[in-house]
C-alpha atoms as a PDB file:
ATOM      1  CA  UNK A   1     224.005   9.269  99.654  1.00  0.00           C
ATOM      2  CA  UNK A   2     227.738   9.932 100.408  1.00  0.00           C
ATOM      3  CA  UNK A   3     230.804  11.003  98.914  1.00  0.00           C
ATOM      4  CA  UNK A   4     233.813   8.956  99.245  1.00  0.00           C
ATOM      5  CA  UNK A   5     236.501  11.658  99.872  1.00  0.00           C
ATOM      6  CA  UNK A   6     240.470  10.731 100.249  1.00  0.00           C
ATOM      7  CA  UNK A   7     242.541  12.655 102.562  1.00  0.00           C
ATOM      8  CA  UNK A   8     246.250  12.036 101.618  1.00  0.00           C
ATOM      9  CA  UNK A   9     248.353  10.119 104.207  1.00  0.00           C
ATOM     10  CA  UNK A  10     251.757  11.479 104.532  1.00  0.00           C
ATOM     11  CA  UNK A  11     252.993  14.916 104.338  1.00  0.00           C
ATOM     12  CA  UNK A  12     250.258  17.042 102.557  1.00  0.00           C
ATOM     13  CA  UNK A  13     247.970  15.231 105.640  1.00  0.00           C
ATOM     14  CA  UNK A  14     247.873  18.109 108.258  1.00  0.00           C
ATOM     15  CA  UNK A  15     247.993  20.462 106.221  1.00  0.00           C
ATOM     16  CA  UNK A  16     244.939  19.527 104.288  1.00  0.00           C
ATOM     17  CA  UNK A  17     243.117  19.108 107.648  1.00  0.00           C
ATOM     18  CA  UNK A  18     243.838  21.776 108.559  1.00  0.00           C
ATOM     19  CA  UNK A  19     242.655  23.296 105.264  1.00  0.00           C
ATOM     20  CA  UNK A  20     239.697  21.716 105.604  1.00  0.00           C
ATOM     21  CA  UNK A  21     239.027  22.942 109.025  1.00  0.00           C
ATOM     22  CA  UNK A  22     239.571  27.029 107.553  1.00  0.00           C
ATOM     23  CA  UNK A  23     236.582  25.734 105.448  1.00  0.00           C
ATOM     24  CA  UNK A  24     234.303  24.622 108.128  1.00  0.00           C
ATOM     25  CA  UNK A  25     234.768  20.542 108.051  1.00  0.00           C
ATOM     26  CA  UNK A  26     236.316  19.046 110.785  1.00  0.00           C
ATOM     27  CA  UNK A  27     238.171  15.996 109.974  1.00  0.00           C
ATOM     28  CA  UNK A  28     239.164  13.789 112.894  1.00  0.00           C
ATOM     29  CA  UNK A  29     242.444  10.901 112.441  1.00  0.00           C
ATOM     30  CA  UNK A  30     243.057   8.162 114.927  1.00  0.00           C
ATOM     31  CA  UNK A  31     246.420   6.364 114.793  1.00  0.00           C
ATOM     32  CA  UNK A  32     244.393   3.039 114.640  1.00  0.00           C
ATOM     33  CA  UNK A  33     242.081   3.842 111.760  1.00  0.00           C
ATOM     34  CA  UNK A  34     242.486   4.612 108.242  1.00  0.00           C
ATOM     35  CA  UNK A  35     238.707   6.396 108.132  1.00  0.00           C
ATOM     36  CA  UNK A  36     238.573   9.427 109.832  1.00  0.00           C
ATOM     37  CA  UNK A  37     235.732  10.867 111.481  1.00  0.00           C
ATOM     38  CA  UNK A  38     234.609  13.987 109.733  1.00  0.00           C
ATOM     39  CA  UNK A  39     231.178  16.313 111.095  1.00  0.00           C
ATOM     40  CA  UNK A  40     229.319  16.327 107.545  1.00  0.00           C
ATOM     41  CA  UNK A  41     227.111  13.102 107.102  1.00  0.00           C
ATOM     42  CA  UNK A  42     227.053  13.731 103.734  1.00  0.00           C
ATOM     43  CA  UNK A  43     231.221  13.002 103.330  1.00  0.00           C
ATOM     44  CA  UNK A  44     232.746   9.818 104.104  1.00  0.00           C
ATOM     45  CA  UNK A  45     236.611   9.818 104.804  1.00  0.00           C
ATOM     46  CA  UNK A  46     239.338   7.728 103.789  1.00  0.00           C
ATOM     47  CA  UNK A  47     243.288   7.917 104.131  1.00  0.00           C
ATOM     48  CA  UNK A  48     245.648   7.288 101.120  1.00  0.00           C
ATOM     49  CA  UNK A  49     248.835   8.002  99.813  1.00  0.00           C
ATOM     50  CA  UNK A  50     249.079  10.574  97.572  1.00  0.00           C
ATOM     51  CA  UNK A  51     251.100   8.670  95.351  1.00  0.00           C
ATOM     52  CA  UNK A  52     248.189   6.187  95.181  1.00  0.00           C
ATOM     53  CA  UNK A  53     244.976   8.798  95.252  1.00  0.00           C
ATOM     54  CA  UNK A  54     244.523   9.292  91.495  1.00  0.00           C
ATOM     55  CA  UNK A  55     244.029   5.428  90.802  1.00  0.00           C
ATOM     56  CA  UNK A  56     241.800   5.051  93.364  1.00  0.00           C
ATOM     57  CA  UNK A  57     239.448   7.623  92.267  1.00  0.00           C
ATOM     58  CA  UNK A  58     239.882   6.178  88.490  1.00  0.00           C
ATOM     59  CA  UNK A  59     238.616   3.157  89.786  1.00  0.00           C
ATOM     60  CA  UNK A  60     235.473   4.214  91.739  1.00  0.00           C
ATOM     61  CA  UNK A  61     236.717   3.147  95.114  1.00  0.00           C
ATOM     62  CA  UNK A  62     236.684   7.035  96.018  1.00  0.00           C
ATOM     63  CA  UNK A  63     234.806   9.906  94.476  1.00  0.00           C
ATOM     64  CA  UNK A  64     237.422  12.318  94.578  1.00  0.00           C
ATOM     65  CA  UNK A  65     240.555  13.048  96.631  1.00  0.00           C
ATOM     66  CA  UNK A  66     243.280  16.066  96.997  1.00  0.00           C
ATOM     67  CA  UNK A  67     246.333  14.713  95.657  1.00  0.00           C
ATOM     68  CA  UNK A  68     249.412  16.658  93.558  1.00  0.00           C
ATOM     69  CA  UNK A  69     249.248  16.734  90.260  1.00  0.00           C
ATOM     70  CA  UNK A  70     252.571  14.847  89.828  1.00  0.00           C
ATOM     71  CA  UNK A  71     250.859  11.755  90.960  1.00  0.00           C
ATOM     72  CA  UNK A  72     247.938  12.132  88.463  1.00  0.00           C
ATOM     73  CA  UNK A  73     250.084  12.640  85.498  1.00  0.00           C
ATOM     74  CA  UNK A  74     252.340   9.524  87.106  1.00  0.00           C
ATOM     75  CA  UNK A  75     249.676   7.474  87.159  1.00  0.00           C
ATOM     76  CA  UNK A  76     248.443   8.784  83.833  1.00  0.00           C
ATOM     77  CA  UNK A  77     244.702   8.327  85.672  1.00  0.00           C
ATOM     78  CA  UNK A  78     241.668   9.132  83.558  1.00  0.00           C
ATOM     79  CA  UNK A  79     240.295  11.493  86.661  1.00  0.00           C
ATOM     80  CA  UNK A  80     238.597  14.959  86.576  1.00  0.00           C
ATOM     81  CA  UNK A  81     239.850  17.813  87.577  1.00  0.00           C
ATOM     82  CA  UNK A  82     237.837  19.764  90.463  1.00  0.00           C
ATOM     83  CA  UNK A  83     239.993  22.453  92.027  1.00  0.00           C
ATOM     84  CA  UNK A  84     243.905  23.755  91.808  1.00  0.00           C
ATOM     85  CA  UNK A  85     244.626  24.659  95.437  1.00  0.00           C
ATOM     86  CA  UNK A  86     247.856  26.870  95.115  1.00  0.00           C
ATOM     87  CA  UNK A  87     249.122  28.824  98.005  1.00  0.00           C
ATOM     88  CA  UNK A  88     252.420  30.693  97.619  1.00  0.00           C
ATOM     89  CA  UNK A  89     253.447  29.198 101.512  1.00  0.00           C
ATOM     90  CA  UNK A  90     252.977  25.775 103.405  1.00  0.00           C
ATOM     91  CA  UNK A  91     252.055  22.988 101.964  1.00  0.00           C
ATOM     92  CA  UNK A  92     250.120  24.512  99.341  1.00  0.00           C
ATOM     93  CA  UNK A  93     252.747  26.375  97.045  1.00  0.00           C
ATOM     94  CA  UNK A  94     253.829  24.959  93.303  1.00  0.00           C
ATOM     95  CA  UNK A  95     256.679  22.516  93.814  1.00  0.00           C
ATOM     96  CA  UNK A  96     259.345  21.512  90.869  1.00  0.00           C
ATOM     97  CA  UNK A  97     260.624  17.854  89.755  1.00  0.00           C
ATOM     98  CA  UNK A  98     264.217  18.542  88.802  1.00  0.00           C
ATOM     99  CA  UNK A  99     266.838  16.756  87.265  1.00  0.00           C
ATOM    100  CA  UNK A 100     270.075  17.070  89.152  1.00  0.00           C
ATOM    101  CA  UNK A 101     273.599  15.826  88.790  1.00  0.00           C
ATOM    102  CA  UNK A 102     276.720  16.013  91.145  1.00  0.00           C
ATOM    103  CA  UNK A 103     277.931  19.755  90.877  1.00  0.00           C
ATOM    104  CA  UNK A 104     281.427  17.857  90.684  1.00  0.00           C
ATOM    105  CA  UNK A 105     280.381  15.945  87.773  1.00  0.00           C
ATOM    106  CA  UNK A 106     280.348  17.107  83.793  1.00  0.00           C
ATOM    107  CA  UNK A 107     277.032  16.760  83.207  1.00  0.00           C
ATOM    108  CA  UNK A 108     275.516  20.172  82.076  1.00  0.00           C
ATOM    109  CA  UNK A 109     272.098  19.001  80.390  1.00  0.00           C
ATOM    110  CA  UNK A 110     270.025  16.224  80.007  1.00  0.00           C
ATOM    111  CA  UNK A 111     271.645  15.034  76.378  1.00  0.00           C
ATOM    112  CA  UNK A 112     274.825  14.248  78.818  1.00  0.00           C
ATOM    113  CA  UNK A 113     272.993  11.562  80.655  1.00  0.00           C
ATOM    114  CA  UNK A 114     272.890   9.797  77.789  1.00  0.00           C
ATOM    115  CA  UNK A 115     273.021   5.775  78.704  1.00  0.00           C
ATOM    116  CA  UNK A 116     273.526   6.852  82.301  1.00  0.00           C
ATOM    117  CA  UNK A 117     271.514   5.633  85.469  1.00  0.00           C
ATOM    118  CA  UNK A 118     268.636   8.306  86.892  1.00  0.00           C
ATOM    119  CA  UNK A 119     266.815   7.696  90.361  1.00  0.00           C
ATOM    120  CA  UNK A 120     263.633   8.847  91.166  1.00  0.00           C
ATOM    121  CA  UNK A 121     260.420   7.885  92.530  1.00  0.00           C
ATOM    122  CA  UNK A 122     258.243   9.668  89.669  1.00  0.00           C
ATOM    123  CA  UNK A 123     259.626   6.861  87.242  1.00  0.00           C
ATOM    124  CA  UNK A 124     257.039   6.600  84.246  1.00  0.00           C
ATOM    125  CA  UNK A 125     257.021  10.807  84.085  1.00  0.00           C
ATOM    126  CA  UNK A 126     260.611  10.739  84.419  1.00  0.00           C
ATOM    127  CA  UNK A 127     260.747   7.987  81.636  1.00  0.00           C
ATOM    128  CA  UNK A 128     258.116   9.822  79.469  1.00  0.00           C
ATOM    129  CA  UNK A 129     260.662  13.054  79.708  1.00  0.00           C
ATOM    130  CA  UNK A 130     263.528  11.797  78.615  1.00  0.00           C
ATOM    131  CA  UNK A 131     261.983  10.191  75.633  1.00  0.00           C
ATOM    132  CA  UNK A 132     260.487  13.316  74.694  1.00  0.00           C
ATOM    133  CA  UNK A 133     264.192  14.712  75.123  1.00  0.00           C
ATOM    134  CA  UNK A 134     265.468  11.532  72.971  1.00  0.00           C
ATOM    135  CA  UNK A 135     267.649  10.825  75.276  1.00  0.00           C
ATOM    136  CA  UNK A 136     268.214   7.244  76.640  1.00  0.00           C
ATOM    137  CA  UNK A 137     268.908   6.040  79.745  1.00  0.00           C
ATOM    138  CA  UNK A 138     268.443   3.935  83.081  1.00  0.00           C
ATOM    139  CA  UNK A 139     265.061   5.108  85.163  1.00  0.00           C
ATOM    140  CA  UNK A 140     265.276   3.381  88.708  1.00  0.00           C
ATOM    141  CA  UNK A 141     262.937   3.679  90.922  1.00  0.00           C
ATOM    142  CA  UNK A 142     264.027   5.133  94.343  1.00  0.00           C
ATOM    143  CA  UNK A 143     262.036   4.249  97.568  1.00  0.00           C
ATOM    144  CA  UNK A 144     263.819   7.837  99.366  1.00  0.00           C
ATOM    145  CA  UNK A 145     266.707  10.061 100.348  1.00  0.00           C
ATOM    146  CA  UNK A 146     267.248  10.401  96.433  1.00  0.00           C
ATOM    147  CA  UNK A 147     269.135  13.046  97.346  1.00  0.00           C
ATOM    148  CA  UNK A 148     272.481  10.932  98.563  1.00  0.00           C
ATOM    149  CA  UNK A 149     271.898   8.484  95.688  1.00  0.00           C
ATOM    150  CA  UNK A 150     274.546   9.933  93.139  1.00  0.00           C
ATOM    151  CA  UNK A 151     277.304   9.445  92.567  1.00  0.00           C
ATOM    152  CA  UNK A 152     277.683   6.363  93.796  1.00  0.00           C
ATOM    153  CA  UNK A 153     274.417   4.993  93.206  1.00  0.00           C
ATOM    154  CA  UNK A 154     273.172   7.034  89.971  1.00  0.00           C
ATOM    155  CA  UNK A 155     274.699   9.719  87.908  1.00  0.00           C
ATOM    156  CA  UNK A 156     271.441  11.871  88.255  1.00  0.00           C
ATOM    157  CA  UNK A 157     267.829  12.363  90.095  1.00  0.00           C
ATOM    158  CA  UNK A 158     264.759  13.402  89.649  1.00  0.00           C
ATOM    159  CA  UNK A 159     263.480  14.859  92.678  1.00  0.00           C
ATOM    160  CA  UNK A 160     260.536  17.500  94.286  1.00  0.00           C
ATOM    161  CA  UNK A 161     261.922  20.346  95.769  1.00  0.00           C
ATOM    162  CA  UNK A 162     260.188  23.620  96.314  1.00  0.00           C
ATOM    163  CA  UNK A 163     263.165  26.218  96.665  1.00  0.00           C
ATOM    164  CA  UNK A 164     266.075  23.813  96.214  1.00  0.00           C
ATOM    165  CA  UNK A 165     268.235  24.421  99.335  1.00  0.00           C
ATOM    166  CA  UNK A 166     268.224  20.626 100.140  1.00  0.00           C
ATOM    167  CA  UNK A 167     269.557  19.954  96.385  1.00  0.00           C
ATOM    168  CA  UNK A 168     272.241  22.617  97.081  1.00  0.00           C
ATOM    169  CA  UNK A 169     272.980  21.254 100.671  1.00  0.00           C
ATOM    170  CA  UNK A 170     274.073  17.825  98.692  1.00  0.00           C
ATOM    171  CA  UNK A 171     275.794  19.468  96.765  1.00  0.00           C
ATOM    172  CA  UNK A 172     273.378  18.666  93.223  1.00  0.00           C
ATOM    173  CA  UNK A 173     273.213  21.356  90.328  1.00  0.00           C
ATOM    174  CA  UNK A 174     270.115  21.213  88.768  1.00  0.00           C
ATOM    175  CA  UNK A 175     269.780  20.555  84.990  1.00  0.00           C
ATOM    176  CA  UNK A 176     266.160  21.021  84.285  1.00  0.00           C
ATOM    177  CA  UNK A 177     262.521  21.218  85.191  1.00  0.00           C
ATOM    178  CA  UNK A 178     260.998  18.144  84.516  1.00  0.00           C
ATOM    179  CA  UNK A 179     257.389  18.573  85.747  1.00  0.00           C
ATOM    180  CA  UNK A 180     256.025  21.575  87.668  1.00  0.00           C
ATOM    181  CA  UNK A 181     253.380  20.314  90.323  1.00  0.00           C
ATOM    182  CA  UNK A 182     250.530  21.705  92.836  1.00  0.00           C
ATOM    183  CA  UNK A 183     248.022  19.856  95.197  1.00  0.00           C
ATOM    184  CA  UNK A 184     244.479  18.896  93.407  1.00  0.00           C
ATOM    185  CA  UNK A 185     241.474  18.118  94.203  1.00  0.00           C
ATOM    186  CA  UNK A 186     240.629  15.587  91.890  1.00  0.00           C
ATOM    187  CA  UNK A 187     237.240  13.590  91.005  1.00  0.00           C
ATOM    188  CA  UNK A 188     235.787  10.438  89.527  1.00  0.00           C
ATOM    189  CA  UNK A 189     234.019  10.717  86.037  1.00  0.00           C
ATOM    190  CA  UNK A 190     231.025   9.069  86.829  1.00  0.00           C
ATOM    191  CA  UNK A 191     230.899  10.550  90.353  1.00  0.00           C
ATOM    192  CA  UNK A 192     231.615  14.164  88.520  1.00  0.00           C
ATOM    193  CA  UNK A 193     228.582  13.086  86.364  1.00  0.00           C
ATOM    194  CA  UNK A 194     226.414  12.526  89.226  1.00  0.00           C
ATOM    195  CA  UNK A 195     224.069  15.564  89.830  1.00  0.00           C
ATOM    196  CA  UNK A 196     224.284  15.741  93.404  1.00  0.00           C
ATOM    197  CA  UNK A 197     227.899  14.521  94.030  1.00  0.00           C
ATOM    198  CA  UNK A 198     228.906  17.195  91.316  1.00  0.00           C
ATOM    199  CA  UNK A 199     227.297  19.718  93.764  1.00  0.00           C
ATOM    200  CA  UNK A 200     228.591  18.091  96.649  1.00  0.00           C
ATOM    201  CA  UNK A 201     232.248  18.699  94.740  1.00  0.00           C
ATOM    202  CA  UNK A 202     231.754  22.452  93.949  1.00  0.00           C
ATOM    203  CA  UNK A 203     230.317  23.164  97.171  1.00  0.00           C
ATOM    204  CA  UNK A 204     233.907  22.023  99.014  1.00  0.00           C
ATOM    205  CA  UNK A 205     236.004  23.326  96.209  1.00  0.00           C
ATOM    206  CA  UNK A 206     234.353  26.729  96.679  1.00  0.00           C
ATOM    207  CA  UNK A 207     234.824  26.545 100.533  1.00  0.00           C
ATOM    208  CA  UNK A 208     238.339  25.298  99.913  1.00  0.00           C
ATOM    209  CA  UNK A 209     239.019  28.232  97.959  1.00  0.00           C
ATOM    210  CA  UNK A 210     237.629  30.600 100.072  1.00  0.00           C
ATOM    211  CA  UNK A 211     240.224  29.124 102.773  1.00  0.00           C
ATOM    212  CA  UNK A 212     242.814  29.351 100.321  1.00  0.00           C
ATOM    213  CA  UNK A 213     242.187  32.950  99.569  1.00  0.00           C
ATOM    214  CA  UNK A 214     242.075  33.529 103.494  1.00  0.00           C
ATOM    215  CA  UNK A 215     245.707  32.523 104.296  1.00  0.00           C
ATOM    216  CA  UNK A 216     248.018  34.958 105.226  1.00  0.00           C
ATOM    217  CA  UNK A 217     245.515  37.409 105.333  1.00  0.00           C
ATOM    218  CA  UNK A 218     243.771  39.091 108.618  1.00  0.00           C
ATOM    219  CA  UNK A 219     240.824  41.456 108.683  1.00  0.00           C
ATOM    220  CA  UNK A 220     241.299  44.943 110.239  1.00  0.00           C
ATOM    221  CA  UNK A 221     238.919  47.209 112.277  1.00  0.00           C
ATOM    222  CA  UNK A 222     239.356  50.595 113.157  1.00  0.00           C
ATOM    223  CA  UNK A 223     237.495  53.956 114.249  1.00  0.00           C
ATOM    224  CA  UNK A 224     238.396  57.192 112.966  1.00  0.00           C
ATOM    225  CA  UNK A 225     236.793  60.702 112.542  1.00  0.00           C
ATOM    226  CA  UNK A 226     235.716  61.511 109.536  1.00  0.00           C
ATOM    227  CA  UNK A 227     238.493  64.212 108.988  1.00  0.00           C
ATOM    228  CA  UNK A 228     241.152  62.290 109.568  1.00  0.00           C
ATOM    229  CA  UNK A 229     239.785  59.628 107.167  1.00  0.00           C
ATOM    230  CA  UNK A 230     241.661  60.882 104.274  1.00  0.00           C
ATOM    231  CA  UNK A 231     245.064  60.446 106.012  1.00  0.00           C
ATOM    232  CA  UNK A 232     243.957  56.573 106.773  1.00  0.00           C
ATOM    233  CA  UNK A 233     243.079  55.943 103.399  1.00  0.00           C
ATOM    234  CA  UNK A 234     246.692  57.111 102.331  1.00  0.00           C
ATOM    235  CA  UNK A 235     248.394  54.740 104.666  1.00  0.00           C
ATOM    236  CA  UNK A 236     246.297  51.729 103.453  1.00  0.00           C
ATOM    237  CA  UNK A 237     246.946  49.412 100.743  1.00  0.00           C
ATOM    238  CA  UNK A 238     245.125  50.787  97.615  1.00  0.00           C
ATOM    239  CA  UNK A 239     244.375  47.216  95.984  1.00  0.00           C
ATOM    240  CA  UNK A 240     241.385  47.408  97.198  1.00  0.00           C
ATOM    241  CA  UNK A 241     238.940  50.171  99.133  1.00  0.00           C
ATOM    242  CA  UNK A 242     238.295  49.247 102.399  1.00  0.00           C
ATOM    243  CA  UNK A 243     234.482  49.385 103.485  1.00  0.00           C
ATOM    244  CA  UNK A 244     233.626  52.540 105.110  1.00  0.00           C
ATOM    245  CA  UNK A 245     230.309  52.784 107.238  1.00  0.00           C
ATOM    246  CA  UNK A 246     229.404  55.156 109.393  1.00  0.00           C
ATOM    247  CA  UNK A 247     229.167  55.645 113.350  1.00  0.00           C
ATOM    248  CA  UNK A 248     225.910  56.799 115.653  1.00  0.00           C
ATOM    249  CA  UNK A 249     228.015  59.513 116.288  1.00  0.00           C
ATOM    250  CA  UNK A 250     228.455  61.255 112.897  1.00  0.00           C
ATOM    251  CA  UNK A 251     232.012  62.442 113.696  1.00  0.00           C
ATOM    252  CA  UNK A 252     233.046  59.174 113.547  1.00  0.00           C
ATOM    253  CA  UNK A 253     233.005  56.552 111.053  1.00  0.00           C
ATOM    254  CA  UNK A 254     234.431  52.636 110.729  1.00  0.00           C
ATOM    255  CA  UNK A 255     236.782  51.221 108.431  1.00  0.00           C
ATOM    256  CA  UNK A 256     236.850  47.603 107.701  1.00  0.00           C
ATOM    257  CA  UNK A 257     239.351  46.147 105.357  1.00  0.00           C
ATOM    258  CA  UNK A 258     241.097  42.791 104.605  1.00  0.00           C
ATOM    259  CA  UNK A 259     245.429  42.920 104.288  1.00  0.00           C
ATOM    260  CA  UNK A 260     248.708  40.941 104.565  1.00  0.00           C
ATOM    261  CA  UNK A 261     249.173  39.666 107.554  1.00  0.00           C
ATOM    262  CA  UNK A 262     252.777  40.535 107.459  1.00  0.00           C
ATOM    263  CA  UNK A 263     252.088  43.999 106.499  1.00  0.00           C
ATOM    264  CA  UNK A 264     250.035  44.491 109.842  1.00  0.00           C
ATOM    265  CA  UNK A 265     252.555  44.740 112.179  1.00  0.00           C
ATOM    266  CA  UNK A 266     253.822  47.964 110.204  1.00  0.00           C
ATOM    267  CA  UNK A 267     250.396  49.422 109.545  1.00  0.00           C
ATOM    268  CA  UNK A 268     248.950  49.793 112.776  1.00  0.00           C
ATOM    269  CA  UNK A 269     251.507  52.090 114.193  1.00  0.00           C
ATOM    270  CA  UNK A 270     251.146  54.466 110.741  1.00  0.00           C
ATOM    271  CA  UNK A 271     247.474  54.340 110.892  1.00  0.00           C
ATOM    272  CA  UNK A 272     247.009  54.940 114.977  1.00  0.00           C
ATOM    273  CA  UNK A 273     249.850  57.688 113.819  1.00  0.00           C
ATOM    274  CA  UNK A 274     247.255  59.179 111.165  1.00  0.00           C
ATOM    275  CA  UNK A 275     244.481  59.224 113.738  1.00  0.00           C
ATOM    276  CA  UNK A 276     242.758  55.476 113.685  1.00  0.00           C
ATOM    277  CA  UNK A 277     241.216  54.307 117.162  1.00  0.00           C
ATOM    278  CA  UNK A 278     239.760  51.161 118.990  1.00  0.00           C
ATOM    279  CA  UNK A 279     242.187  49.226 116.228  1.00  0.00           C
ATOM    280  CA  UNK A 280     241.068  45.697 116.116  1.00  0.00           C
ATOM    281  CA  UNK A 281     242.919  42.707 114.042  1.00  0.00           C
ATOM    282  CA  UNK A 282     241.214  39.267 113.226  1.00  0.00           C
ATOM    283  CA  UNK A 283     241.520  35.981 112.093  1.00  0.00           C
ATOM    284  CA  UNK A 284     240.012  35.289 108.607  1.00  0.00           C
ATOM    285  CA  UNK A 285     238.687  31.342 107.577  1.00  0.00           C
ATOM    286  CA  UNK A 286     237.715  32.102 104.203  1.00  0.00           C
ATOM    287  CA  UNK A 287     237.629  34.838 101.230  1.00  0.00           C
ATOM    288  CA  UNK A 288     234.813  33.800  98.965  1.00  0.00           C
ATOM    289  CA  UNK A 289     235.315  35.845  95.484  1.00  0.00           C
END
């Protein structure tokens, strides 16, 4: 048996590779081929668009998929949720559909787009909004660069940003949040009712997680004697107590903990300062809670 997994094409496509890698699968892509070669027999690869992944897996050509969940709720696909994979950086972080008119123009809030036209490639959500708003007015749907659509070509958009510089840089205000949205990994019913592709599911989810947890975060090493250990402790972060275990040489002991990776580069000085030797910093794959 196998389980049908889509990889999304497009932008969220290294990045989930690479992701997947952090959690021990190694997916392979080839230019030529829209199945990639992945090193678990038990997994059987496919490349779609994000945009498209939800109704795919609604229809039982995949078992499940990662895909945002702006494109499940687009497609309005009866599909089970698996996993939220949220990140605060790269490709995993939340991301915002906005609506945004010219900052030269006068409209303030949604109720002034009344009977205007609105681009944007999310068009049923966007459509679903502003009926829930009660406000009517032109959806079109927008193949790209949204952005430079208005004034010309709309009075407003509805676009994904994640900290709205590009918005700004057209010189957009935003108006509102229409949809807040994260990556998913998303599954068929039937295949979710399936004993062993269910377990095939929470087996990645909880290795996806465990990569998830792992980014931006390094494991560090150190020596120190065992009277110095109080001053060590003190320059730590105190989230969490690091592991202490002691040396063959009872002076001595070893102090394992997990931290920020930006945080490091201040720490070590401060903790070689408060005594720490043989200080060693490595790369972490996964955090499994």
């Amino acid at each position: 048996m196998k389980l049908k997994l889509g990889v999304p094409k497009g932008s969220l496509e290294n990045a989930t590779i690479d992701l997947f890698r952090r959690a021990g699968f190694n997916i392979t892509t080839s230019s030529r081929s829209y199945f990639p070669a992945i090193d678990d027999p038990e997994i059987e690869c496919m490349l779609i668009r994000a945009q498209e992944m939800a109704r795919y897996i609604e229809d039982g050509v995949l078992d499940a998929g990662l895909t945002g969940r702006d494109w499940v709720e687009e497609s309005e696909a009866q599909v089970e949720t698996v996993a939220d994979l949220i990140y605060a950086k790269q490709s995993f972080g939340k991301v915002r559909w906005v609506l945004a008119a010219p900052e030269s123009s006068p409209f303030r809030t949604i109720e002034d787009l009344e009977g205007k036209v609105i681009a944007t490639e999310l068009v049923a959500t966007t459509k679903r909004y502003l009926q829930k708003k009660g406000v009517r007015a032109k959806v079109e749907f927008s193949w790209g660069a949204t952005e430079v659509k208005p004034p010309e070509l709309a009075d407003a958009i509805v676009e994904v940003t994640e900290t709205g510089s590009s918005l700004r840089a057209n010189k957009l205000r935003i108006l509102d949040t229409v949809l807040e949205s994260n990556t998913q990994l998303i599954a068929n019913r039937d295949s979710w009712n399936d004993g062993w592709k269910r377990r095939k599911l929470q087996d990645i989810k909880m290795l996806l997680e465990g990569a998830i947890n792992a980014l931006g975060k390094v494991g560090l090493l150190l020596n120190v004697r065992a009277k110095d250990l109080s001053a060590i402790l003190s320059v730590l972060p105190a989230l969490k107590n690091p592991t202490v275990s002691p040396l063959s040489d009872q002076e001595w002991l070893a102090v394992n903990t997990i931290l920020d990776e930006t945080t490091v580069r201040v720490l070590i000085p401060r903790l070689k300062e408060a005594g720490a030797q043989d200080i060693v910093e490595y790369p972490l794959n996964k955090i499994v809670n």
